[in-house]
Protein backbone atom coordinates (compact mmCIF):
# COMPACT_ATOMS: atom_id res chain seq x y z
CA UNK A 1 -22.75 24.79 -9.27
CA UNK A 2 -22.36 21.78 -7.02
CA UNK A 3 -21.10 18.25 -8.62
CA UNK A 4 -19.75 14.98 -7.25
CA UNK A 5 -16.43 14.04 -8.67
CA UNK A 6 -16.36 10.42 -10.42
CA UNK A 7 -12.61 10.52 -11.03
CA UNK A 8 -9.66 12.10 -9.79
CA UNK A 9 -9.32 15.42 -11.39
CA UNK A 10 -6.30 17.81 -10.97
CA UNK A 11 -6.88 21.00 -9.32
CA UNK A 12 -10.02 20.11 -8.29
CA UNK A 13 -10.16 16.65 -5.90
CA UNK A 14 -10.27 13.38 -5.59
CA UNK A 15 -12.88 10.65 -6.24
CA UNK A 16 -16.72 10.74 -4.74
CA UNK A 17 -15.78 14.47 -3.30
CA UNK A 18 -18.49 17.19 -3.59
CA UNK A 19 -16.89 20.21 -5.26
CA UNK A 20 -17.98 23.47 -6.64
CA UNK A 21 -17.50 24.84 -10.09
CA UNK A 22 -18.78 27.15 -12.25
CA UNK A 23 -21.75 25.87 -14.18
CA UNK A 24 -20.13 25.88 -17.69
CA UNK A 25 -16.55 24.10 -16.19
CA UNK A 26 -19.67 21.72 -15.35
CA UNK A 27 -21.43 21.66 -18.03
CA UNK A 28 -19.48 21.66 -21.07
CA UNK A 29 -15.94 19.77 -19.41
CA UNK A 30 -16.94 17.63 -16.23
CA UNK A 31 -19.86 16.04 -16.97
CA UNK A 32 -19.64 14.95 -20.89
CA UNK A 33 -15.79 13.84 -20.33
CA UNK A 34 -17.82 11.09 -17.25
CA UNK A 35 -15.31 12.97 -14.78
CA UNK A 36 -18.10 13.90 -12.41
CA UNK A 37 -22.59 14.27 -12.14
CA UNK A 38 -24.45 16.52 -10.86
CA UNK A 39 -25.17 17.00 -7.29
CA UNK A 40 -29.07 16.20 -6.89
CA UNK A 41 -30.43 14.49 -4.04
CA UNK A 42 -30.40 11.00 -5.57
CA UNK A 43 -26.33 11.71 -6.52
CA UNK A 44 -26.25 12.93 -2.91
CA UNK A 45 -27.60 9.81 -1.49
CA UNK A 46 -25.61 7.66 -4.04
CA UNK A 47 -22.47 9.19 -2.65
CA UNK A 48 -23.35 8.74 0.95
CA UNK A 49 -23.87 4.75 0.09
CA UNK A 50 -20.35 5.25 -1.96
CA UNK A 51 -18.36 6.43 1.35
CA UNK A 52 -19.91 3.82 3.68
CA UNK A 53 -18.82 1.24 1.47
CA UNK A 54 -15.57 2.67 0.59
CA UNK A 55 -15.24 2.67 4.89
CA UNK A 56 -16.32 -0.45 5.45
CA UNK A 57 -13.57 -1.93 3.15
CA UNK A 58 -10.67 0.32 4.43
CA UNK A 59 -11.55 -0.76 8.04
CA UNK A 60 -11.02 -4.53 6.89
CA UNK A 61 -8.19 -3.70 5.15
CA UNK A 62 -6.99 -2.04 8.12
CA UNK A 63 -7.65 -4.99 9.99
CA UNK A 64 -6.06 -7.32 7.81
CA UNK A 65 -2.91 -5.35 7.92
CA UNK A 66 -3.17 -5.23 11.81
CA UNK A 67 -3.28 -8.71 11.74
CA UNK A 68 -0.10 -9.39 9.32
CA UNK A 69 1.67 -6.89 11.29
CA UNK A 70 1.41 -8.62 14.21
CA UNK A 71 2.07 -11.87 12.39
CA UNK A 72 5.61 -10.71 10.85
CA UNK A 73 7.01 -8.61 14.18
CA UNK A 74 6.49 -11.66 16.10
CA UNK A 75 9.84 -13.51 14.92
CA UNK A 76 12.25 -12.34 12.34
CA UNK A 77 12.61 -13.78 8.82
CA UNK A 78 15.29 -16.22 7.87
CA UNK A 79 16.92 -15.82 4.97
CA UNK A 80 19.85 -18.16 3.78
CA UNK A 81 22.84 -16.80 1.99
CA UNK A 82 26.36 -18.36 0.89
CA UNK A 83 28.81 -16.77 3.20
CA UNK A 84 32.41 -16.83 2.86
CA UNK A 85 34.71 -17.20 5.33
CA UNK A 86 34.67 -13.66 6.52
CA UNK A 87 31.25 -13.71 7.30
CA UNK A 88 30.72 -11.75 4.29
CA UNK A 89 27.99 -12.75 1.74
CA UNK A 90 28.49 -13.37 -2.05
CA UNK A 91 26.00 -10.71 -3.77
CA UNK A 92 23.77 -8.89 -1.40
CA UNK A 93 20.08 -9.86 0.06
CA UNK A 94 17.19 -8.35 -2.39
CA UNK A 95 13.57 -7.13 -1.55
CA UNK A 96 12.71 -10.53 -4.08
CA UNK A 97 14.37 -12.58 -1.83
CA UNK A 98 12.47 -11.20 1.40
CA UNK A 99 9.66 -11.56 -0.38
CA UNK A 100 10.13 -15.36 -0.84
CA UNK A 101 11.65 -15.84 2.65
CA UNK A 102 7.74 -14.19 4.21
CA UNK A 103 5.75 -16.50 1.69
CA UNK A 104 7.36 -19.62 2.74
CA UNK A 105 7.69 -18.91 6.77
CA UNK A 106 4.79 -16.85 7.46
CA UNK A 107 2.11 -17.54 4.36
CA UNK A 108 1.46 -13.86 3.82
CA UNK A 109 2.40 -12.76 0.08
CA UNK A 110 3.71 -9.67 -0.23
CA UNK A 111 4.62 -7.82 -2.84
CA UNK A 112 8.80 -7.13 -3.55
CA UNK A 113 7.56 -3.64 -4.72
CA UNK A 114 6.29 -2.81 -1.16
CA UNK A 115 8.97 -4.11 0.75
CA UNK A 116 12.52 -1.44 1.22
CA UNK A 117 15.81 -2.66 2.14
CA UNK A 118 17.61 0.41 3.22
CA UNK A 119 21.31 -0.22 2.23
CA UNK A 120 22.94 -3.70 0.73
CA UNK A 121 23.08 -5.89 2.83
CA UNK A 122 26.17 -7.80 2.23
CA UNK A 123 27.31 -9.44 5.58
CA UNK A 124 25.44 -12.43 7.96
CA UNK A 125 23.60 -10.67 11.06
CA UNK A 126 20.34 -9.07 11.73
CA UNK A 127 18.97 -6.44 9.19
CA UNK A 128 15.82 -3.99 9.30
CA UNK A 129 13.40 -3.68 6.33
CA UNK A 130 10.01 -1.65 5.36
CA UNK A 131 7.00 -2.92 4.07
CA UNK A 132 4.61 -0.39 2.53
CA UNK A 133 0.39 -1.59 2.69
CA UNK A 134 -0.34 1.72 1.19
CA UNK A 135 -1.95 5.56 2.79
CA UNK A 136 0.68 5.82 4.96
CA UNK A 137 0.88 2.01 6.80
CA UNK A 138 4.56 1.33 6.52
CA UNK A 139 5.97 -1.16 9.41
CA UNK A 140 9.30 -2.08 9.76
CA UNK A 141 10.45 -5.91 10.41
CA UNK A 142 13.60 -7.47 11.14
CA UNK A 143 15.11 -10.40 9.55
CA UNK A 144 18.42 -12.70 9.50
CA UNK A 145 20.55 -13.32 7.70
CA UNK A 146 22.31 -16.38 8.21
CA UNK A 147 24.83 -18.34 6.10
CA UNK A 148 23.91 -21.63 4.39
């Protein structure tokens, strides 16, 4: 038996996929527990509408993030830090603080969560850092660290 997945099921597949099952996995699991319906030609059609959409929204997405991309590799972030006289900082740079540093000089907020610093940064000087947007769209951007 055919049937369009609703929700994410384990072992099975992911959301608006077309799968098949045996009719009672179907019939007495999938469909009363709202994880999937039954593949008729309306369903079909429904599903078909689903994708498109679904599409159309990860191409602006994709857009969007083409666009901030471009927008934080142009110059690197600032980011002021009190440095002692070794050119050592006191306590290290945080993804929080990156975060701040792109929402005040470039406008775009971004989520601490998304961005990776890949070791402590503890000294003045130029630094690398990742930003995750999500299905595999991870860009890396410099920024400085300079002392206040």
């Amino acid at each position: 038996m055919q049937i369009i997945l609703i929700k994410d099921v384990d072992n099975l597949g992911a959301a608006h996929e077309l799968v098949e099952v045996k009719p009672g996995y179907a019939r007495n699991y999938l469909i009363p527990q709202k994880f999937a319906v039954e593949a008729s030609q309306t369903n079909l059609k429904e599903l078909e509408e689903r994708r498109k959409q679904i599409q159309k929204r990860e191409d602006k997405l994709m857009a969007e993030i083409a666009k901030v991309t471009e927008v934080l590799k142009a110059s690197p972030v600032k980011i002021g830090a009190k440095v002692g006289t070794s050119g050592k900082i006191f306590g290290s740079v945080t993804s929080i603080q990156l975060a701040r540093a792109i929402r005040e000089q470039k406008g775009y907020e971004i989520d601490r969560r998304r961005i990776t610093i890949p070791e402590d940064i503890k000294e003045a000087g130029t630094h690398q850092a990742q930003i995750d947007f999500g299905k595999e769209n991870v860009i890396e951007i410099e920024f400085e660290v300079s002392g206040e």
